[in-house]
ModelCIF file with pLDDT and N, C-alpha, C, O atoms, coordinates in Angstrom:
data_MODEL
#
_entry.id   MODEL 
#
_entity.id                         1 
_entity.type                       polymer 
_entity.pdbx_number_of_molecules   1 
#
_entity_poly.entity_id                      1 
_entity_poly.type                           'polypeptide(L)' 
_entity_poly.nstd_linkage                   no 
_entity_poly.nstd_monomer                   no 
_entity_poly.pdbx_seq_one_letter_code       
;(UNK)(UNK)(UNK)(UNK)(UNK)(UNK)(UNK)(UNK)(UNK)(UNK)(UNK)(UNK)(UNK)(UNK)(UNK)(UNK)
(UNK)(UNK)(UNK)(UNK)(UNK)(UNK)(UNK)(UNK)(UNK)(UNK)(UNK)(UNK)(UNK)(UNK)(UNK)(UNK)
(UNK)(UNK)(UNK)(UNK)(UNK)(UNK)(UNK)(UNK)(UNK)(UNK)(UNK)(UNK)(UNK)
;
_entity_poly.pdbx_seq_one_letter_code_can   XXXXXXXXXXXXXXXXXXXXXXXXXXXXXXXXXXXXXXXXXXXXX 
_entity_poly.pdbx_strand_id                 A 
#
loop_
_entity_poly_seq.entity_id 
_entity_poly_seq.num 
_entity_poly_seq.mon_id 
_entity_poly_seq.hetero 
1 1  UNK n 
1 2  UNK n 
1 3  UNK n 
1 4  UNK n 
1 5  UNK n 
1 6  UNK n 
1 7  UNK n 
1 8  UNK n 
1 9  UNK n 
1 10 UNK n 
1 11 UNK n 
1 12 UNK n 
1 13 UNK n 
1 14 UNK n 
1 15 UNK n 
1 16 UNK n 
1 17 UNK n 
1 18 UNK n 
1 19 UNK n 
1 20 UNK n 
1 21 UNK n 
1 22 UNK n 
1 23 UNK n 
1 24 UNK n 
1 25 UNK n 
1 26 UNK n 
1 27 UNK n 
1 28 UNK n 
1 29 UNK n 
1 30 UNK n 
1 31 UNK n 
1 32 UNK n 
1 33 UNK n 
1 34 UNK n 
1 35 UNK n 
1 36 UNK n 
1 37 UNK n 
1 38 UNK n 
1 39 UNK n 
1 40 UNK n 
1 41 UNK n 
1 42 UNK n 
1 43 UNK n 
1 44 UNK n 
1 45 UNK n 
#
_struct_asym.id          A 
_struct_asym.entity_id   1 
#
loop_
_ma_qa_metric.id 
_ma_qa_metric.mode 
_ma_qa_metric.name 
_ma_qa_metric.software_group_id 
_ma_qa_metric.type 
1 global pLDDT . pLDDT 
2 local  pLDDT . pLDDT 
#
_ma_qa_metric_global.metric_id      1 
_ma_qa_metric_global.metric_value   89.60 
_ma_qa_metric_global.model_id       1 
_ma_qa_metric_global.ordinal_id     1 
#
loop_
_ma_qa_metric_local.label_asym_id 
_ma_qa_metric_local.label_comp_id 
_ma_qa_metric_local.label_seq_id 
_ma_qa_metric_local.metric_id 
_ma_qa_metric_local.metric_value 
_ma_qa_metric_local.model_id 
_ma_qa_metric_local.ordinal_id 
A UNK 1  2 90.00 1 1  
A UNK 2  2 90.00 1 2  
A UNK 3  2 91.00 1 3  
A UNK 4  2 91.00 1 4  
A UNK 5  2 92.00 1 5  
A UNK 6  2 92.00 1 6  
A UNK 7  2 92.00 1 7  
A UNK 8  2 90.00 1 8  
A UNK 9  2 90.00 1 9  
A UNK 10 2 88.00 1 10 
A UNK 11 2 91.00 1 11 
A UNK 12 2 91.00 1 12 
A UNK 13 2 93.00 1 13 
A UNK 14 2 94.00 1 14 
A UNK 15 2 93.00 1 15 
A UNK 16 2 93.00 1 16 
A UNK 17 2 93.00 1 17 
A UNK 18 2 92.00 1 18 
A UNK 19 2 90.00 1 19 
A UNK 20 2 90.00 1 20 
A UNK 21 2 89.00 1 21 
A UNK 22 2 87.00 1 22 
A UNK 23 2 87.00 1 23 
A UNK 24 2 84.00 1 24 
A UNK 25 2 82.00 1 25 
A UNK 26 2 81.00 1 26 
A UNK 27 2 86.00 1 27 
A UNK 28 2 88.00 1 28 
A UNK 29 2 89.00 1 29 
A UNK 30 2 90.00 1 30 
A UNK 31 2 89.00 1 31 
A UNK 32 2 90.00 1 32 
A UNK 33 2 89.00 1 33 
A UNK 34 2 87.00 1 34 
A UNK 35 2 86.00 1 35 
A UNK 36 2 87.00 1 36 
A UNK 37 2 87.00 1 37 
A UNK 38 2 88.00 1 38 
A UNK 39 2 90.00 1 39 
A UNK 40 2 91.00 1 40 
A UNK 41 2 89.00 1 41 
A UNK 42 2 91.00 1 42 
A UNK 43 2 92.00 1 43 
A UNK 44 2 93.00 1 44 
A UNK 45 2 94.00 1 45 
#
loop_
_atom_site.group_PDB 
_atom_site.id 
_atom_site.type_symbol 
_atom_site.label_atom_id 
_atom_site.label_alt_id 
_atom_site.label_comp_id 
_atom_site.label_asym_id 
_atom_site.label_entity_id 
_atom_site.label_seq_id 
_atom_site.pdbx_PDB_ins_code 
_atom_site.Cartn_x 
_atom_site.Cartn_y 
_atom_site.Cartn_z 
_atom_site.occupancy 
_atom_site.B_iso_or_equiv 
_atom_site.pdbx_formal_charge 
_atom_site.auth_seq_id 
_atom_site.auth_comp_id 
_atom_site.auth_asym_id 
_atom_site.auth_atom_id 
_atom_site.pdbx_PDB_model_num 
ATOM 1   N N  . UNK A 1 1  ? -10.084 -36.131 38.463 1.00 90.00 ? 1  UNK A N  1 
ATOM 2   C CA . UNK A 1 1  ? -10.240 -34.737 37.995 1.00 90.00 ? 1  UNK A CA 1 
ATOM 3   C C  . UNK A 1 1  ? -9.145  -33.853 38.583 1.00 90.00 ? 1  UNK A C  1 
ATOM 4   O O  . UNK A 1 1  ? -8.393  -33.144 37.916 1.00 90.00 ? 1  UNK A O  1 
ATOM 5   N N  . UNK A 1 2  ? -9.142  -34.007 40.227 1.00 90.00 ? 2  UNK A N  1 
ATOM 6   C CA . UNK A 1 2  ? -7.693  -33.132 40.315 1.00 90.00 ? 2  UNK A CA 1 
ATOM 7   C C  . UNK A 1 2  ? -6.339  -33.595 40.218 1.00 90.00 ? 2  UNK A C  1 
ATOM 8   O O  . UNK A 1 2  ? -5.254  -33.015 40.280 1.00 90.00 ? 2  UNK A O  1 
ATOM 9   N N  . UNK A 1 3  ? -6.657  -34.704 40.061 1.00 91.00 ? 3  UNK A N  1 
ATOM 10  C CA . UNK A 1 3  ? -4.980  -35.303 39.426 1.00 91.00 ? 3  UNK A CA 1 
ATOM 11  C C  . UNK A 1 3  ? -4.608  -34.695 37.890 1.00 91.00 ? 3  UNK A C  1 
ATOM 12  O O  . UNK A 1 3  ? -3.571  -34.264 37.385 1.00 91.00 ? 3  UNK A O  1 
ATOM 13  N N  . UNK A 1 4  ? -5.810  -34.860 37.476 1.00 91.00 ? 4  UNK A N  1 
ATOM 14  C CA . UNK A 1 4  ? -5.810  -34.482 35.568 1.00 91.00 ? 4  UNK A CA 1 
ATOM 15  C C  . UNK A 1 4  ? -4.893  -32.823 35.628 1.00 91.00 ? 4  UNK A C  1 
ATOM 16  O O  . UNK A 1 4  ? -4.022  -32.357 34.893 1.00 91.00 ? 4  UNK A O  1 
ATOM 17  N N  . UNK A 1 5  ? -5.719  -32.182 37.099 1.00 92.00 ? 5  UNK A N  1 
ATOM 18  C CA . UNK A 1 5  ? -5.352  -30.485 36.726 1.00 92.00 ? 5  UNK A CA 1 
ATOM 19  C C  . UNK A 1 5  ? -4.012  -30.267 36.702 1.00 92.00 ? 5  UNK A C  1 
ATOM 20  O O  . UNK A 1 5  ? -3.424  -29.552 35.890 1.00 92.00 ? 5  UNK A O  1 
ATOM 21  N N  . UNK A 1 6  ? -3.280  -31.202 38.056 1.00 92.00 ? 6  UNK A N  1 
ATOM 22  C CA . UNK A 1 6  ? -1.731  -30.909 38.131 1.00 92.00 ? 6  UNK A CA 1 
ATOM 23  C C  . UNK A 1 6  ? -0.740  -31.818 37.313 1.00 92.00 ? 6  UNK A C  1 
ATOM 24  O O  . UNK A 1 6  ? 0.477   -31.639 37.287 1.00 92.00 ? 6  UNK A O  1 
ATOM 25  N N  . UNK A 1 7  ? -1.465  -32.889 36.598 1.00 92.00 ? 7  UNK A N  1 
ATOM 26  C CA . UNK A 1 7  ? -0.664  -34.110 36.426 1.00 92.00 ? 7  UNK A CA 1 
ATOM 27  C C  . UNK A 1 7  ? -1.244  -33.918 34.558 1.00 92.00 ? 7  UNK A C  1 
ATOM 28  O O  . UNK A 1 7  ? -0.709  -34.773 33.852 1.00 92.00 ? 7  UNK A O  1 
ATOM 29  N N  . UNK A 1 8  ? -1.880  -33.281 34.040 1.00 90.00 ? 8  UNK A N  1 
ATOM 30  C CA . UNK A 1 8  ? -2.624  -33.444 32.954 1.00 90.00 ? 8  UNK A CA 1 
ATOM 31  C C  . UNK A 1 8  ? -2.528  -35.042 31.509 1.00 90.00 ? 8  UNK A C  1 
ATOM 32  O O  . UNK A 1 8  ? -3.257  -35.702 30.768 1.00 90.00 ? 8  UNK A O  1 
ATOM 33  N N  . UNK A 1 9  ? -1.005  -34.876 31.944 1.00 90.00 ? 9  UNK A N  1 
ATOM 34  C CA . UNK A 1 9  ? -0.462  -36.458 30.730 1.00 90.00 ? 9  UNK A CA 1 
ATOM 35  C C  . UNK A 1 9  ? -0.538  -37.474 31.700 1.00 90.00 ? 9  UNK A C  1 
ATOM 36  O O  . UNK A 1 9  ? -0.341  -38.521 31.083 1.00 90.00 ? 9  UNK A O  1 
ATOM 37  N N  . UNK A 1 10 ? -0.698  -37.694 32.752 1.00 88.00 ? 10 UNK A N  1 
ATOM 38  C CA . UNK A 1 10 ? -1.127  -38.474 33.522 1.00 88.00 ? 10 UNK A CA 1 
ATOM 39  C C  . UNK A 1 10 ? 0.683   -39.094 33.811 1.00 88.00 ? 10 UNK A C  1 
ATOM 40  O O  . UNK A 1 10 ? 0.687   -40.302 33.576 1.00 88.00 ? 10 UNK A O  1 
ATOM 41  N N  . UNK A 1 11 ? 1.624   -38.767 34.089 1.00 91.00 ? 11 UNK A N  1 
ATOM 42  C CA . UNK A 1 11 ? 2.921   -39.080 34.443 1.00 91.00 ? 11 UNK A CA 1 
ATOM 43  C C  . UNK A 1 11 ? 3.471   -39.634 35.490 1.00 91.00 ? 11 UNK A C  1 
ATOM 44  O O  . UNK A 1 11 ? 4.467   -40.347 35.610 1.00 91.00 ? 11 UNK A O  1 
ATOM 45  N N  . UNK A 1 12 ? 2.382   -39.050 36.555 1.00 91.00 ? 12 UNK A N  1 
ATOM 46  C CA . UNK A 1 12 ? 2.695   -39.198 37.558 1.00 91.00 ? 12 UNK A CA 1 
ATOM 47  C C  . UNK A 1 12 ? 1.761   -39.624 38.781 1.00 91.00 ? 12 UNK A C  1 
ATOM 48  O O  . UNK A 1 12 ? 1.920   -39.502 39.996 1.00 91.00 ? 12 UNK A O  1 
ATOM 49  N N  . UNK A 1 13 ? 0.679   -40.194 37.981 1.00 93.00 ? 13 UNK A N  1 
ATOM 50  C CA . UNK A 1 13 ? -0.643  -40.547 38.961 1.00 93.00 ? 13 UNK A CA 1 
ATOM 51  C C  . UNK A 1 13 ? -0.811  -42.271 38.529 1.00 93.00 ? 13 UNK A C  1 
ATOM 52  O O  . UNK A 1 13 ? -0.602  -42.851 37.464 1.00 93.00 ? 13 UNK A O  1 
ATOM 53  N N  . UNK A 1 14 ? -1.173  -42.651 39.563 1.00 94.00 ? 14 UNK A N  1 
ATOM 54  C CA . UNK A 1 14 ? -1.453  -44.016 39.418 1.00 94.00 ? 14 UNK A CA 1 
ATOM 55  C C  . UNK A 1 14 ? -2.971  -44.423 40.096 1.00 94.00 ? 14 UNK A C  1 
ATOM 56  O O  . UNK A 1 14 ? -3.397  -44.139 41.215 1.00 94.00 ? 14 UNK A O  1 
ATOM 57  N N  . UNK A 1 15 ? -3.614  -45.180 39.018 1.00 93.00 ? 15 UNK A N  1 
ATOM 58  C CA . UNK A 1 15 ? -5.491  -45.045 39.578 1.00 93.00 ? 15 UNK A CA 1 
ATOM 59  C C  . UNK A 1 15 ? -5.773  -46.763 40.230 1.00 93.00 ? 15 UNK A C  1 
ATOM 60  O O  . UNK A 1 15 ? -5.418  -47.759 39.600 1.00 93.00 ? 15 UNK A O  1 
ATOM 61  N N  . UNK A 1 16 ? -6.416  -46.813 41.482 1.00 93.00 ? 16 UNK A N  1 
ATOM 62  C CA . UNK A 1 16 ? -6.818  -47.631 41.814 1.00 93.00 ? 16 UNK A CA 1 
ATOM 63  C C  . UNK A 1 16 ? -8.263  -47.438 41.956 1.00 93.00 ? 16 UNK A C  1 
ATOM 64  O O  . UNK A 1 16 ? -8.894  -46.406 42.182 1.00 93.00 ? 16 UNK A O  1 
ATOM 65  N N  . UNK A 1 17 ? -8.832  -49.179 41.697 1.00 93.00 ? 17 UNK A N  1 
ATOM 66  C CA . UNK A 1 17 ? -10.534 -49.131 41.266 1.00 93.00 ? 17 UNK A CA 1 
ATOM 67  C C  . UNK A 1 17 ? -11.071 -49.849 43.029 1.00 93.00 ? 17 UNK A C  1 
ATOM 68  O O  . UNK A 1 17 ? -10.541 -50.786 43.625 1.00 93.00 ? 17 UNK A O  1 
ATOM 69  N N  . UNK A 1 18 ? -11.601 -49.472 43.227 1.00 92.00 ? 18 UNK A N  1 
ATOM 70  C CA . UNK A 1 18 ? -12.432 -50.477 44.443 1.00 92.00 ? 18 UNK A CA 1 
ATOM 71  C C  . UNK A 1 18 ? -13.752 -51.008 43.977 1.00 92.00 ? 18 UNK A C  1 
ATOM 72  O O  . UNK A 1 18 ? -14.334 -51.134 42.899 1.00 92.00 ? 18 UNK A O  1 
ATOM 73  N N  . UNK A 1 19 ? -13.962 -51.246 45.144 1.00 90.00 ? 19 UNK A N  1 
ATOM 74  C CA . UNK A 1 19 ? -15.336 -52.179 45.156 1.00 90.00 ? 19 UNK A CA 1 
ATOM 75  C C  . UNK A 1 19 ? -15.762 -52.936 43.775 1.00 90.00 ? 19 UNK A C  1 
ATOM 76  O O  . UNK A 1 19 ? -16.956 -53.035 43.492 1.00 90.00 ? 19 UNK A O  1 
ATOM 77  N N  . UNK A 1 20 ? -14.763 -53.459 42.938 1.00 90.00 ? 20 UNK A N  1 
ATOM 78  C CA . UNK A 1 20 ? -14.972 -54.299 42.067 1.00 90.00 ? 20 UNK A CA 1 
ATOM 79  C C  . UNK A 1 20 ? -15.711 -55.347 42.187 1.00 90.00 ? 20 UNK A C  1 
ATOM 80  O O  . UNK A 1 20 ? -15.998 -55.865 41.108 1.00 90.00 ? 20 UNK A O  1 
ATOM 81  N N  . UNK A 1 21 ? -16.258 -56.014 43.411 1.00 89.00 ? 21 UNK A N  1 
ATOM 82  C CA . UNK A 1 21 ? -17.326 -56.646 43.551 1.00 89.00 ? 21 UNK A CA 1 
ATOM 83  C C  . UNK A 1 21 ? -18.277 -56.551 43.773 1.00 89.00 ? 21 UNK A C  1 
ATOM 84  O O  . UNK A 1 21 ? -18.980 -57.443 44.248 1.00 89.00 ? 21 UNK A O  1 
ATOM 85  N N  . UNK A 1 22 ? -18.645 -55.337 43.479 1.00 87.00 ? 22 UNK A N  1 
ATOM 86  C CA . UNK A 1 22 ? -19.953 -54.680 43.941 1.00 87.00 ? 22 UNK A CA 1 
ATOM 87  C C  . UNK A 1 22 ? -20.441 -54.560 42.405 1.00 87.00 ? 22 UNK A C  1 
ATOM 88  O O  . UNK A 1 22 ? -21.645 -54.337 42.275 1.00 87.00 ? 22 UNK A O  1 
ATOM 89  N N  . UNK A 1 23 ? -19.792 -54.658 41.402 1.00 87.00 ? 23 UNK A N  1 
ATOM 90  C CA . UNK A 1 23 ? -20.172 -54.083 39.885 1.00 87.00 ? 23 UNK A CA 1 
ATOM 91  C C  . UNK A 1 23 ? -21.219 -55.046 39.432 1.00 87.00 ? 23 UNK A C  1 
ATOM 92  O O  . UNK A 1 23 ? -21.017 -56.250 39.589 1.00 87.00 ? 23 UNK A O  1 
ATOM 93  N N  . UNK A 1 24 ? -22.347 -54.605 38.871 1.00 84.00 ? 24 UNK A N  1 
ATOM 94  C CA . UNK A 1 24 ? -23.283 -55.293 38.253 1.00 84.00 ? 24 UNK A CA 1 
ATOM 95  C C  . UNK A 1 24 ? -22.640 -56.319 37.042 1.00 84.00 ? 24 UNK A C  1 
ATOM 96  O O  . UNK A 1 24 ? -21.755 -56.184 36.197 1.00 84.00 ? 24 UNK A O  1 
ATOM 97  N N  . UNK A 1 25 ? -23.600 -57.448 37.438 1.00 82.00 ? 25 UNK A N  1 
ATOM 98  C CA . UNK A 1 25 ? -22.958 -58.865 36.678 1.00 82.00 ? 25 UNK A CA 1 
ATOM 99  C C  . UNK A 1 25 ? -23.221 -58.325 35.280 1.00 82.00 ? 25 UNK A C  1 
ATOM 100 O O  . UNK A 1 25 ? -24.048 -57.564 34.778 1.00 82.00 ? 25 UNK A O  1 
ATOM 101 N N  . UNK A 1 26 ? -21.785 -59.299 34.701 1.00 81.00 ? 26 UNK A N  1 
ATOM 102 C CA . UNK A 1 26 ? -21.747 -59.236 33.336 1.00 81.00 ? 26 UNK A CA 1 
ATOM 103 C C  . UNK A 1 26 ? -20.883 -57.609 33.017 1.00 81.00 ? 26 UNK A C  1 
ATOM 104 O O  . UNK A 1 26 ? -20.896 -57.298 31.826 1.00 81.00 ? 26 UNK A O  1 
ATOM 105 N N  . UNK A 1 27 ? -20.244 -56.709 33.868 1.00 86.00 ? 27 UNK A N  1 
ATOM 106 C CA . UNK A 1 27 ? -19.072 -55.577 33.876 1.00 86.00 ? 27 UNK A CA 1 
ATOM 107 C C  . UNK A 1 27 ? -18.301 -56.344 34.456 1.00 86.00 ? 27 UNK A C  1 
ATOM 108 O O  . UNK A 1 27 ? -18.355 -57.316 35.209 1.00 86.00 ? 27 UNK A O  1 
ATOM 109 N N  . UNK A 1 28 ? -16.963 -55.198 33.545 1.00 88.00 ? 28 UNK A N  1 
ATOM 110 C CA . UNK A 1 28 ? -15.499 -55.325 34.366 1.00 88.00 ? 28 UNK A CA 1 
ATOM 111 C C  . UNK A 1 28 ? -15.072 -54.190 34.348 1.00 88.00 ? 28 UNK A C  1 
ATOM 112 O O  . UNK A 1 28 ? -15.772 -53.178 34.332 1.00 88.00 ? 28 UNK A O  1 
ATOM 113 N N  . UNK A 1 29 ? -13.923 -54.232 34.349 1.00 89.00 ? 29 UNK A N  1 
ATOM 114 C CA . UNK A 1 29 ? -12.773 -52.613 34.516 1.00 89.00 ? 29 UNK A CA 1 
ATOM 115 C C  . UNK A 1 29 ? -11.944 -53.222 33.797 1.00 89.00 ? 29 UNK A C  1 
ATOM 116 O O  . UNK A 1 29 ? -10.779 -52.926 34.061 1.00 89.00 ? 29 UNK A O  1 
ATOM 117 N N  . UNK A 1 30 ? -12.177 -54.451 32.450 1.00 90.00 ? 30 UNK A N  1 
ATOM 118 C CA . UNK A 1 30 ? -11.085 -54.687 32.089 1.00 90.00 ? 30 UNK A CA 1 
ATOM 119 C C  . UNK A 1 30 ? -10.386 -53.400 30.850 1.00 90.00 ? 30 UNK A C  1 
ATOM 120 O O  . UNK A 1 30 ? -9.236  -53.297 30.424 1.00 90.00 ? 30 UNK A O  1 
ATOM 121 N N  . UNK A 1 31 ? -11.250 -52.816 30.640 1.00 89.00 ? 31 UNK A N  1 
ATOM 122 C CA . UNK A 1 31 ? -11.302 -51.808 29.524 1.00 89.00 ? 31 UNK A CA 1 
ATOM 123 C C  . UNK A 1 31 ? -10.335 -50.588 30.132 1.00 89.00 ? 31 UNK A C  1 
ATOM 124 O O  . UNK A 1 31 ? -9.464  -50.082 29.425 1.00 89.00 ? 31 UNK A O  1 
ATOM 125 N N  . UNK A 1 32 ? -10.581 -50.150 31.562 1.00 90.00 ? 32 UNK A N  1 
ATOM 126 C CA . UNK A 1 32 ? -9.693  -49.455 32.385 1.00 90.00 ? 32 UNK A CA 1 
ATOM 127 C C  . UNK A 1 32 ? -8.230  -49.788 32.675 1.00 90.00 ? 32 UNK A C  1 
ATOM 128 O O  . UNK A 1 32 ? -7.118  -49.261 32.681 1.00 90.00 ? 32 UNK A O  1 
ATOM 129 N N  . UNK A 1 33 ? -8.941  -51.138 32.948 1.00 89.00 ? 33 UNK A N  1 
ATOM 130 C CA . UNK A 1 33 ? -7.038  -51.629 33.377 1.00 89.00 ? 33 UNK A CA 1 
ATOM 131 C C  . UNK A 1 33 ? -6.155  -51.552 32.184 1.00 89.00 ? 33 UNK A C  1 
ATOM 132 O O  . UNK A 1 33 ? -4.939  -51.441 32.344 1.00 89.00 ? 33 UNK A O  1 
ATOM 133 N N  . UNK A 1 34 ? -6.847  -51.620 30.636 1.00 87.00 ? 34 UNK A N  1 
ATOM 134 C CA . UNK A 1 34 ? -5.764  -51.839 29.296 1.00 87.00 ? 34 UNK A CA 1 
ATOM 135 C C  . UNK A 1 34 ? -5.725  -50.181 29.273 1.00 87.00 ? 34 UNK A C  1 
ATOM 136 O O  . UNK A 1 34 ? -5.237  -49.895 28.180 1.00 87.00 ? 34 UNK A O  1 
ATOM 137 N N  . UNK A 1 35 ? -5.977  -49.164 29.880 1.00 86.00 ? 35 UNK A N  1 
ATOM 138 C CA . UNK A 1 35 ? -5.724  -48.068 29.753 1.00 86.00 ? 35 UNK A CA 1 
ATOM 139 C C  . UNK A 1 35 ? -6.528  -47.810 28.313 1.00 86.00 ? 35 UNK A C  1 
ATOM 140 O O  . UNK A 1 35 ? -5.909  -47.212 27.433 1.00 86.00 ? 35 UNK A O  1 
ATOM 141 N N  . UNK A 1 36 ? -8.248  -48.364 27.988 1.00 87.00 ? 36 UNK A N  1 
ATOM 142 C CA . UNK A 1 36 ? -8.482  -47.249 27.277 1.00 87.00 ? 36 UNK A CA 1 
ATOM 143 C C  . UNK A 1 36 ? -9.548  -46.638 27.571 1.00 87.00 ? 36 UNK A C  1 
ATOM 144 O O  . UNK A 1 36 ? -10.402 -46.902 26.724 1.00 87.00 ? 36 UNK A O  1 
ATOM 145 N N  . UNK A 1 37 ? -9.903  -45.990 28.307 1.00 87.00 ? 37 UNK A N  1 
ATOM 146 C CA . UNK A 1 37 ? -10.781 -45.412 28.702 1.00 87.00 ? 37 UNK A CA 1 
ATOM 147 C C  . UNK A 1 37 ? -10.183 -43.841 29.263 1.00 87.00 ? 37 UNK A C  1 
ATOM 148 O O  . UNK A 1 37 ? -10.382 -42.745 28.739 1.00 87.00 ? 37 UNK A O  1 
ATOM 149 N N  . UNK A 1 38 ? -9.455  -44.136 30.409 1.00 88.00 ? 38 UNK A N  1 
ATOM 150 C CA . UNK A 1 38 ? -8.759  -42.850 30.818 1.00 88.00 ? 38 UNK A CA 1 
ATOM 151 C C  . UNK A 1 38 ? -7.283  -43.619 30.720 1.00 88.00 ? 38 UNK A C  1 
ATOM 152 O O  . UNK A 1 38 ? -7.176  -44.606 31.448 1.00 88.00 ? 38 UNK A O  1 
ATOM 153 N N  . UNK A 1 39 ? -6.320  -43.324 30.029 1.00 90.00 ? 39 UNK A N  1 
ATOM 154 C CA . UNK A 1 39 ? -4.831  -43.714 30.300 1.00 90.00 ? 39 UNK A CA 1 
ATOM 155 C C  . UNK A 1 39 ? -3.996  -42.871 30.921 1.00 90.00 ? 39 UNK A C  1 
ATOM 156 O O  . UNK A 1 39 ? -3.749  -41.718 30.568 1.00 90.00 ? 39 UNK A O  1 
ATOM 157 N N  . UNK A 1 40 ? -3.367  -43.702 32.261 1.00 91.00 ? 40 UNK A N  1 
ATOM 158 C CA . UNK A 1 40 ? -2.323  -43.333 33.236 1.00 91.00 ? 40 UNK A CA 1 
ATOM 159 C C  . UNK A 1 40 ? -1.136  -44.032 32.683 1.00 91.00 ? 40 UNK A C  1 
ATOM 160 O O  . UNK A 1 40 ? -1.254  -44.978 31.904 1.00 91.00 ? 40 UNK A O  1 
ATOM 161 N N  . UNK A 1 41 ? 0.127   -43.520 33.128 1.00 89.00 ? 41 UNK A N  1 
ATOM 162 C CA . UNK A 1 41 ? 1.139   -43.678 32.646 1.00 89.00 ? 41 UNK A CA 1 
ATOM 163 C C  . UNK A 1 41 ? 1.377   -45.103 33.930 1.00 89.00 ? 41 UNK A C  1 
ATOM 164 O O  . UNK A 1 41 ? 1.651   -46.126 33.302 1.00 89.00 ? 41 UNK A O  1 
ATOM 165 N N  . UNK A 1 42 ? 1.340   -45.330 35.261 1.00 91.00 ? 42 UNK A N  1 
ATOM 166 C CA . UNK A 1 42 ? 1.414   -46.086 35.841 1.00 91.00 ? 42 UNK A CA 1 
ATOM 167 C C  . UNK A 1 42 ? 0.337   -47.167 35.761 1.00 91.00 ? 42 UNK A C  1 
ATOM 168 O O  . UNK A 1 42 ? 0.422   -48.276 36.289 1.00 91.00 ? 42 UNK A O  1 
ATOM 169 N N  . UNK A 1 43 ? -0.588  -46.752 35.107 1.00 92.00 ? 43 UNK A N  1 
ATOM 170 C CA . UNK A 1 43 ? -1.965  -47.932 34.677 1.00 92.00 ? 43 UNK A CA 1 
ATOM 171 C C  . UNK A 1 43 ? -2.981  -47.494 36.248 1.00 92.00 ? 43 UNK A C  1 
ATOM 172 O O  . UNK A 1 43 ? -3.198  -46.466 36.890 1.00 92.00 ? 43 UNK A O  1 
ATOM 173 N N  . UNK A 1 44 ? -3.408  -49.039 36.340 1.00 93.00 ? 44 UNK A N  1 
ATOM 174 C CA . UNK A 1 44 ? -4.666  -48.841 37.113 1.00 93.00 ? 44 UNK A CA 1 
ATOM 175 C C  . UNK A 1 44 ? -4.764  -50.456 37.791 1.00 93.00 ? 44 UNK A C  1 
ATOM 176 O O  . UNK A 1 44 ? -4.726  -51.492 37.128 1.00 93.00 ? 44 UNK A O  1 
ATOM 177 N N  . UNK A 1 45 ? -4.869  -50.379 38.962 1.00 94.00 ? 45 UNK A N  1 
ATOM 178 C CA . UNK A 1 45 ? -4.754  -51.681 39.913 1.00 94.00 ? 45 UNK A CA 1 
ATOM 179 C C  . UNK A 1 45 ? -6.016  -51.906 40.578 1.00 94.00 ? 45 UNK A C  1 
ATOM 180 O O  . UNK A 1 45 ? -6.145  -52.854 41.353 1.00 94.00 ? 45 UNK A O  1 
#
């Protein structure tokens, strides 16, 4: 959210996910990582 305010096209922000093993079975973040959910110009690690 405050990246969105100063960065709005996302140019210059790069998103990392944690605790990916904590996610209830049968989810991923693969939908995040292809950038469609929120798209960053550097993606999402």
């Amino acid at each position: 959210k405050l990246a969105r305010e100063v960065d709005p096209e996302g140019i210059r922000t790069i998103g990392v996910l944690t605790k990916v093993d904590l996610m209830d079975e049968g989810t991923d973040v693969i939908n995040i990582l292809t950038g469609k959910v929120i798209p960053l110009r550097n993606g999402y690690v």
